[in-house]
Protein backbone atom coordinates (compact mmCIF):
# COMPACT_ATOMS: atom_id res chain seq x y z
CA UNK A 1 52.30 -60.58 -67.21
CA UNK A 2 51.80 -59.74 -63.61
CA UNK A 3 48.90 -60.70 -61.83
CA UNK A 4 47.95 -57.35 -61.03
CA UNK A 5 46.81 -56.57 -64.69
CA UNK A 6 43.18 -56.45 -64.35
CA UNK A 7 43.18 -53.72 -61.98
CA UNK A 8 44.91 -50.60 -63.34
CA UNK A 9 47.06 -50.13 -60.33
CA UNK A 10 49.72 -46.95 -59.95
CA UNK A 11 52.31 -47.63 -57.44
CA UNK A 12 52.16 -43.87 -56.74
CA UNK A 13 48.58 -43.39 -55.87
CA UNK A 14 48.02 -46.32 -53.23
CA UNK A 15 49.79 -47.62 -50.18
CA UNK A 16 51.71 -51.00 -50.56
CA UNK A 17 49.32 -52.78 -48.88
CA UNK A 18 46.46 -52.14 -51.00
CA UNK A 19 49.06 -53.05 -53.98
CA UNK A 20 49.98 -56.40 -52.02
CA UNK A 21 46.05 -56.84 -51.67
CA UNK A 22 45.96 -56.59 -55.25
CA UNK A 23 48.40 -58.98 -56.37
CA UNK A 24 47.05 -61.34 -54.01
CA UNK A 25 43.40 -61.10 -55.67
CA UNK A 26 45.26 -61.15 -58.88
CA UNK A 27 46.12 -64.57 -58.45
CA UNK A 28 43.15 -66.32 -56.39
CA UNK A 29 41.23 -68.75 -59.00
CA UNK A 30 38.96 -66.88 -61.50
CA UNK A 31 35.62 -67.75 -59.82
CA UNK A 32 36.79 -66.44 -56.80
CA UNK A 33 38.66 -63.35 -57.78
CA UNK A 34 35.79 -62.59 -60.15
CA UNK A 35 33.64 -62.23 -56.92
CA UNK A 36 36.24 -60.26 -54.95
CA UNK A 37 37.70 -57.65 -57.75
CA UNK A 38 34.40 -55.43 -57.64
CA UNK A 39 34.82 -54.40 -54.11
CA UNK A 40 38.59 -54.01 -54.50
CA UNK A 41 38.37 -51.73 -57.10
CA UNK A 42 35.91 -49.80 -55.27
CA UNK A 43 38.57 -49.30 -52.84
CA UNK A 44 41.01 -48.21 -54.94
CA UNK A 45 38.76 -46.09 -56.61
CA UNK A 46 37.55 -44.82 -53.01
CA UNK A 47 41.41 -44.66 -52.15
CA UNK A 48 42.32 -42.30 -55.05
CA UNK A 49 39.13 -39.77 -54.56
CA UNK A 50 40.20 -39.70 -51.12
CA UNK A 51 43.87 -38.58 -52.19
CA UNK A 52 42.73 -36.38 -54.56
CA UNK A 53 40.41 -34.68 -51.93
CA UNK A 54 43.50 -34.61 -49.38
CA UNK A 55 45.76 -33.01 -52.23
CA UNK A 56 42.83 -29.97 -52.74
CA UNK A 57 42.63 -29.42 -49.19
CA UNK A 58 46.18 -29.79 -48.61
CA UNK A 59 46.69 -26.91 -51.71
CA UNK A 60 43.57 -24.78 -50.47
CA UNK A 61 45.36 -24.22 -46.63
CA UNK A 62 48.93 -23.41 -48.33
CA UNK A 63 46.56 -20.77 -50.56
CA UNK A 64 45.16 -20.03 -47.17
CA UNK A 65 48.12 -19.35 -45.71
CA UNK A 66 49.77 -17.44 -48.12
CA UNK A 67 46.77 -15.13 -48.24
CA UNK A 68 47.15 -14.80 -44.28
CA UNK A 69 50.30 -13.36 -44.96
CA UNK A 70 49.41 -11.29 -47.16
CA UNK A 71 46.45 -9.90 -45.13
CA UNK A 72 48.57 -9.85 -41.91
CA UNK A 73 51.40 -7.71 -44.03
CA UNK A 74 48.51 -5.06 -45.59
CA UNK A 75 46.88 -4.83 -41.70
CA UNK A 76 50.16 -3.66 -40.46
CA UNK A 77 50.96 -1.12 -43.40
CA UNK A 78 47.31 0.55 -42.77
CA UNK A 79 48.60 0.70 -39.30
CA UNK A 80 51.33 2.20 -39.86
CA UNK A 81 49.48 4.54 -42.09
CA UNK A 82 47.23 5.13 -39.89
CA UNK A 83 49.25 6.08 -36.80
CA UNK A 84 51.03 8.31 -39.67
CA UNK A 85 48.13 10.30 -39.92
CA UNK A 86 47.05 10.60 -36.39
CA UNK A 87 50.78 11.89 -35.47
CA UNK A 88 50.36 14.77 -38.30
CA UNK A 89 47.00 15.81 -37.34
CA UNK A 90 47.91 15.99 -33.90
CA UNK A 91 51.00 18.04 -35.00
CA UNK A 92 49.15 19.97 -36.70
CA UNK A 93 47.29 20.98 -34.33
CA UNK A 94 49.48 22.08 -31.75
């Protein structure tokens, strides 16, 4: 069993060093570790809200982006429409 079974840890979700910190804890002496896990797994719990908050924001500026592009692409067609239009009512009236 590895020391690092009281605190549900994924290897995925936190930087080595708060895995290390982990194991560590893991093994200190139970009235010790019993007075340390609390705050640790605040901290991880802290650590993983704080990813999942990067991961929106990181996925709501690609969204943002896109949409850019998408704005930037329609402002230049109405443009284009628009001088359109100016050219044949100014041909027209010639």
């Amino acid at each position: 069993m590895k020391p690092t079974a009281r605190i549900a840890v994924n290897q995925d979700e936190l930087p080595r060093d708060l895995i290390d910190l982990a194991t560590a804890i893991a093994e200190l002496p139970a009235e010790h570790r019993s007075r340390v896990e609390p705050a640790l797994q605040r901290v991880v719990e802290s650590t993983r809200r704080r990813r999942r908050i990067l991961n929106l924001v990181q996925e709501a500026l690609s969204q943002l982006r896109l949409d850019m592009k998408y704005l930037l692409f329609d402002l230049e067609a109405t443009r284009r429409e628009r001088n359109e239009y100016r050219r044949c009512l100014e041909g027209g009236e010639e």
